[in-house]
PDB file of N, CA and C in Angstrom:
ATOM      1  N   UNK A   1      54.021  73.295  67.807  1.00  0.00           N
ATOM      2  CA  UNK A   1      53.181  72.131  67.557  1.00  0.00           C
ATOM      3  C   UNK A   1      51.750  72.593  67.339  1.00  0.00           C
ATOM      4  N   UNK A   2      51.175  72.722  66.236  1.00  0.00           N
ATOM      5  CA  UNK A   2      49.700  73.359  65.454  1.00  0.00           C
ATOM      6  C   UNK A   2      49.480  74.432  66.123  1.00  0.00           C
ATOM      7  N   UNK A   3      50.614  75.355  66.586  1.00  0.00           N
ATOM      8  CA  UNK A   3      50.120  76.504  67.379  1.00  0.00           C
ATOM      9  C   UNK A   3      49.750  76.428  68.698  1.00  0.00           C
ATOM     10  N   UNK A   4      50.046  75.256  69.270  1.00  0.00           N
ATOM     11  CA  UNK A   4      49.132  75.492  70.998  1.00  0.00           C
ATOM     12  C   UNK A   4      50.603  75.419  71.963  1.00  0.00           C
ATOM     13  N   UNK A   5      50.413  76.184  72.740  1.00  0.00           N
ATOM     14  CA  UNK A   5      51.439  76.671  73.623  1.00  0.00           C
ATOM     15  C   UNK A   5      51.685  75.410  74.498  1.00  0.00           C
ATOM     16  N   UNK A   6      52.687  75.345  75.538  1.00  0.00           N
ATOM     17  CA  UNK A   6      52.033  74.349  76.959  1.00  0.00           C
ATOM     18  C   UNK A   6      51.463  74.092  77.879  1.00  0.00           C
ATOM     19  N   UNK A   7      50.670  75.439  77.956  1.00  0.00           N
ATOM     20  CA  UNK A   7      49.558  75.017  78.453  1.00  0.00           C
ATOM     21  C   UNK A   7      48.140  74.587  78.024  1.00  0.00           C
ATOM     22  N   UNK A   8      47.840  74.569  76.931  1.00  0.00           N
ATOM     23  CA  UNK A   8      47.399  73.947  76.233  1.00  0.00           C
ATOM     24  C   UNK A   8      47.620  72.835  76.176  1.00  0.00           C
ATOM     25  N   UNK A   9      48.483  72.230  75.874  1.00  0.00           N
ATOM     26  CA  UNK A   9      48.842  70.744  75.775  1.00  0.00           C
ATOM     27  C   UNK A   9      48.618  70.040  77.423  1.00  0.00           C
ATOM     28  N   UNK A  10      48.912  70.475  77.833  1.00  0.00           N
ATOM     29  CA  UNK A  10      48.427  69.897  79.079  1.00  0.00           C
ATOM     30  C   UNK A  10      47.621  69.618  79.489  1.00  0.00           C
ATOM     31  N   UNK A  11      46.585  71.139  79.351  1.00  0.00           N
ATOM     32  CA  UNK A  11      45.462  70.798  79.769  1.00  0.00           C
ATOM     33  C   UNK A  11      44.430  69.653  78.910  1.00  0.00           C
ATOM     34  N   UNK A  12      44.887  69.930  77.709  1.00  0.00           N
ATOM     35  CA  UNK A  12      44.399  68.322  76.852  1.00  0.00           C
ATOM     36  C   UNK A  12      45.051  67.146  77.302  1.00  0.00           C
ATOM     37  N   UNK A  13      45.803  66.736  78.101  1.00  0.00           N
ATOM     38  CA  UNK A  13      46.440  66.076  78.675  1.00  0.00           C
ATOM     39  C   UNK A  13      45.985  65.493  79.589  1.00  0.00           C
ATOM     40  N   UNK A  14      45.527  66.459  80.672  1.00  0.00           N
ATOM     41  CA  UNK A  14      44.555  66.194  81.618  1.00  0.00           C
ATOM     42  C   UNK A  14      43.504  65.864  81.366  1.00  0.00           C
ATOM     43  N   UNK A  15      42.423  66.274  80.703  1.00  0.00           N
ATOM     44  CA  UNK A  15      40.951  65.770  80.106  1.00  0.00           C
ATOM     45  C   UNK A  15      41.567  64.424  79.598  1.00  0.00           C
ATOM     46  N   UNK A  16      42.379  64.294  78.243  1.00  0.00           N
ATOM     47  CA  UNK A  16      42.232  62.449  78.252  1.00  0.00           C
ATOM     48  C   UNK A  16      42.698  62.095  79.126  1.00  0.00           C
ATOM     49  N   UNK A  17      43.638  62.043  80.369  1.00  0.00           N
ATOM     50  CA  UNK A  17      43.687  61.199  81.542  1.00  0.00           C
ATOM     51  C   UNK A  17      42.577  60.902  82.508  1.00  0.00           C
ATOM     52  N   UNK A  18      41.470  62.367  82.545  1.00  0.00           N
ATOM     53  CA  UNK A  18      40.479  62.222  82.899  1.00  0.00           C
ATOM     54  C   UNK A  18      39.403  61.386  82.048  1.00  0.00           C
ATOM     55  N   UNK A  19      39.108  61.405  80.897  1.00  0.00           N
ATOM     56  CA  UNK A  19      38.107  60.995  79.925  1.00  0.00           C
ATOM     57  C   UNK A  19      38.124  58.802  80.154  1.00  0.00           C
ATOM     58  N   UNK A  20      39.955  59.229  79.821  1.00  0.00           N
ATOM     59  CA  UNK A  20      40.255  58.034  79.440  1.00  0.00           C
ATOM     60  C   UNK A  20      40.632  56.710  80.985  1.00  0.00           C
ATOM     61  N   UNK A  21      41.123  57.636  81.950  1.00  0.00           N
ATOM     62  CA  UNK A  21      41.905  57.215  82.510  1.00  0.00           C
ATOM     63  C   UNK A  21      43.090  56.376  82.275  1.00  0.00           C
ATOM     64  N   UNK A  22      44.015  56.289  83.023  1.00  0.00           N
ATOM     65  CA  UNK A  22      45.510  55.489  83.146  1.00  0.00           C
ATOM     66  C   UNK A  22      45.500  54.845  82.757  1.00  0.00           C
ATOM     67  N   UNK A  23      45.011  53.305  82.625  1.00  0.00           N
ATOM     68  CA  UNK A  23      45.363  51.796  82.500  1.00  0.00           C
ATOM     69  C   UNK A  23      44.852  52.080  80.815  1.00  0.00           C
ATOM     70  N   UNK A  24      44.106  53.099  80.391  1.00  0.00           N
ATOM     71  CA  UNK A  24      43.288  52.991  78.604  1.00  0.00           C
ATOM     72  C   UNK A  24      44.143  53.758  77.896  1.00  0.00           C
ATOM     73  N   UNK A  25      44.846  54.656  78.313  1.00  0.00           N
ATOM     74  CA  UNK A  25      45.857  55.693  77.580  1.00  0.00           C
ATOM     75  C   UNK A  25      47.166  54.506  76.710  1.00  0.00           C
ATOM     76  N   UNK A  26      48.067  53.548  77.146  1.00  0.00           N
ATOM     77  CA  UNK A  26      48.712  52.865  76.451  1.00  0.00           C
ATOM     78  C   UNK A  26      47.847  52.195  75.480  1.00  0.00           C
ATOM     79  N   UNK A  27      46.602  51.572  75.487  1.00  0.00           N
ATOM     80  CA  UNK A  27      46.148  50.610  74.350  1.00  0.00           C
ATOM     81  C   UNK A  27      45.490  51.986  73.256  1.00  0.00           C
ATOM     82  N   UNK A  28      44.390  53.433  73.616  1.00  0.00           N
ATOM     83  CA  UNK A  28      44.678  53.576  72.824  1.00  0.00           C
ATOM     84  C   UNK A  28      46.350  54.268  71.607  1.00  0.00           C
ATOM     85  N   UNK A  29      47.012  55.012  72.775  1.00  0.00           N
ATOM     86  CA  UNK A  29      48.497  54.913  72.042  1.00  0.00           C
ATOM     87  C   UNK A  29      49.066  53.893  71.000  1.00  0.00           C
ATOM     88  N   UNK A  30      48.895  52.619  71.840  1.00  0.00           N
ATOM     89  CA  UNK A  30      48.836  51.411  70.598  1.00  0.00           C
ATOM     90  C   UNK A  30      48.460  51.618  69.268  1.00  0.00           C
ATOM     91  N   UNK A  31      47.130  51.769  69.511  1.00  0.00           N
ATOM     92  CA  UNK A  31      46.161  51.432  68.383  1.00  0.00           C
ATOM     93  C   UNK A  31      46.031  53.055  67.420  1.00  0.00           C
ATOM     94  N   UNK A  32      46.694  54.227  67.983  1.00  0.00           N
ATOM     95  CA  UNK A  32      47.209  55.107  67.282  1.00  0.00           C
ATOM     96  C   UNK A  32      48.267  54.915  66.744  1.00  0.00           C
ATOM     97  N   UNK A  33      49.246  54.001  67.116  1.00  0.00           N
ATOM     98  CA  UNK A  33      50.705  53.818  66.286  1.00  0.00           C
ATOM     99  C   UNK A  33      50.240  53.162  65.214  1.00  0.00           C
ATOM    100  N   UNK A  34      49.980  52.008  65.270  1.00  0.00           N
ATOM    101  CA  UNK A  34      49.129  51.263  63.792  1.00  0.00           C
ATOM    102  C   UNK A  34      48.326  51.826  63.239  1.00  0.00           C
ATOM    103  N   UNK A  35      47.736  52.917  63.487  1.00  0.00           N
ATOM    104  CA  UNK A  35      47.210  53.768  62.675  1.00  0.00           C
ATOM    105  C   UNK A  35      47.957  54.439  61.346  1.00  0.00           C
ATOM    106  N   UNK A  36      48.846  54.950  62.467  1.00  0.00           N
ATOM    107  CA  UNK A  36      49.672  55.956  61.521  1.00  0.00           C
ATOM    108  C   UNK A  36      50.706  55.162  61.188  1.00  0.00           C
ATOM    109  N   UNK A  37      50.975  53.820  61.561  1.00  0.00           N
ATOM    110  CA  UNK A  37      52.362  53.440  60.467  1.00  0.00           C
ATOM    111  C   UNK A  37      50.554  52.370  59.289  1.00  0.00           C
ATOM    112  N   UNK A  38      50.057  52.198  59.313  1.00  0.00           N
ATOM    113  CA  UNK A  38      49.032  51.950  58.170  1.00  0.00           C
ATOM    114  C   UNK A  38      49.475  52.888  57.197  1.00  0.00           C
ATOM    115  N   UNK A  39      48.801  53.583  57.785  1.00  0.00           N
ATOM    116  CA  UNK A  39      48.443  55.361  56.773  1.00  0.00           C
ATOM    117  C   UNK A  39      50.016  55.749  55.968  1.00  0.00           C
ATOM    118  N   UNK A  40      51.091  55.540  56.728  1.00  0.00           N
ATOM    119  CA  UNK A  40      52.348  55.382  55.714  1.00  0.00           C
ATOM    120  C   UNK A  40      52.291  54.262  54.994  1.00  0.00           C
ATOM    121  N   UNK A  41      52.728  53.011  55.503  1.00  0.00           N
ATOM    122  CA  UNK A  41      52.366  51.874  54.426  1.00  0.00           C
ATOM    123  C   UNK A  41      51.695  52.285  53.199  1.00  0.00           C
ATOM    124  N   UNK A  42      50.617  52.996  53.056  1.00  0.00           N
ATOM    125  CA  UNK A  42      49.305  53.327  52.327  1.00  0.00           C
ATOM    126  C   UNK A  42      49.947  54.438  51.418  1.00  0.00           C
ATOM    127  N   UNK A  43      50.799  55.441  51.854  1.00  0.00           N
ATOM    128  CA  UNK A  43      51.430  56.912  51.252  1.00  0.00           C
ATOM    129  C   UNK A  43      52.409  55.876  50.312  1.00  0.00           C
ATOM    130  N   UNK A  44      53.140  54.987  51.070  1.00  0.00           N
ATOM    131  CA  UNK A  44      54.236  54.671  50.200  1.00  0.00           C
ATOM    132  C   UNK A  44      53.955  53.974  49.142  1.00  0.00           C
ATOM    133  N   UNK A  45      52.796  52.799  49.065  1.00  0.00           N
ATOM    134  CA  UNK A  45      52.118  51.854  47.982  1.00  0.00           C
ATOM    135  C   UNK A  45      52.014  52.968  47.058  1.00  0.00           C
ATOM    136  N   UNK A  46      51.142  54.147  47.171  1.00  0.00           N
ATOM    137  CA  UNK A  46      50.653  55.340  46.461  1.00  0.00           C
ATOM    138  C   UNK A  46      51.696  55.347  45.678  1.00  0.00           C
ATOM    139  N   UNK A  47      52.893  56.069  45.774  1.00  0.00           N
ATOM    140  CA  UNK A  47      54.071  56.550  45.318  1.00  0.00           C
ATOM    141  C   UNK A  47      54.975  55.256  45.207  1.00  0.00           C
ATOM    142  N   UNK A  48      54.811  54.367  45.312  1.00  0.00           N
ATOM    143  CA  UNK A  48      55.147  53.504  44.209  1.00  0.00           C
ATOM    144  C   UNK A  48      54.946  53.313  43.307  1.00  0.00           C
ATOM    145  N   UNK A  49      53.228  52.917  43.481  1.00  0.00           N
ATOM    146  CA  UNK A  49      52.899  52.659  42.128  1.00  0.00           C
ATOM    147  C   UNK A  49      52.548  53.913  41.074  1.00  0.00           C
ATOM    148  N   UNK A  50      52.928  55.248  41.803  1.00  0.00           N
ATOM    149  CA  UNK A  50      53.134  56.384  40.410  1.00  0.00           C
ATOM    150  C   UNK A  50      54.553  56.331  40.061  1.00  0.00           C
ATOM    151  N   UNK A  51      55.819  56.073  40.743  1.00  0.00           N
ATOM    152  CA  UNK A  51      56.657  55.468  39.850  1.00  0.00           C
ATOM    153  C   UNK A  51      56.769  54.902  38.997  1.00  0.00           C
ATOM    154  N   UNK A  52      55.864  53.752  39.374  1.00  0.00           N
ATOM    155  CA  UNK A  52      56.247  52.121  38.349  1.00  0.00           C
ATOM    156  C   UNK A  52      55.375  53.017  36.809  1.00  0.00           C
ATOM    157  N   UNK A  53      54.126  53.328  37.196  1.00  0.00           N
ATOM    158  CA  UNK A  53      53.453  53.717  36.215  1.00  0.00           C
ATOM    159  C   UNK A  53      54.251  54.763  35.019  1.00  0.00           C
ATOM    160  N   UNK A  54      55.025  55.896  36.151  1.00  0.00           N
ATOM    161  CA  UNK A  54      56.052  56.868  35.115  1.00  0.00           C
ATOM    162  C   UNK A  54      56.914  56.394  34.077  1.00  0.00           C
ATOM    163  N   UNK A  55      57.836  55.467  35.008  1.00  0.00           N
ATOM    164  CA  UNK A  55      58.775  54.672  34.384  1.00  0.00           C
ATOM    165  C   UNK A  55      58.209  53.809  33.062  1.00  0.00           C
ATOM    166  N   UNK A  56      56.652  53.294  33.231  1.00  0.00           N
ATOM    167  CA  UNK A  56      56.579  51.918  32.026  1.00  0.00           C
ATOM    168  C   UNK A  56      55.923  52.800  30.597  1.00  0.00           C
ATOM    169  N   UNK A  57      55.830  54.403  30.873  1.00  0.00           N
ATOM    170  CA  UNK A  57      55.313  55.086  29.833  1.00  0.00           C
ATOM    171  C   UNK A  57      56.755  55.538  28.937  1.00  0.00           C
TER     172      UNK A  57
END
């Protein structure tokens, strides 16, 4: 995973539990999922509409 071992991950783990604390870690998780299903939504419109465009030439 981008090269970082597990301890690494952890210890980033720990700082946002620290930064963020407990009860803030699910909303932003939330608001990272709608992020990234946006950002697909957004990939797939893309590559649609270079289909439609291929196809009507």
């Amino acid at each position: 995973m981008f090269g970082l071992g597990m301890q690494e991950v952890l210890v980033i783990a720990l700082i946002v539990l620290l930064l963020f604390g407990g009860k803030k870690i699910p909303e932003l998780m939330k608001g990272l999922g709608k992020g990234v299903k946006s950002f697909k939504d957004g990939m797939k419109e893309i590559s649609e509409d270079g289909t439609d465009k291929k196809s009507d030439e």
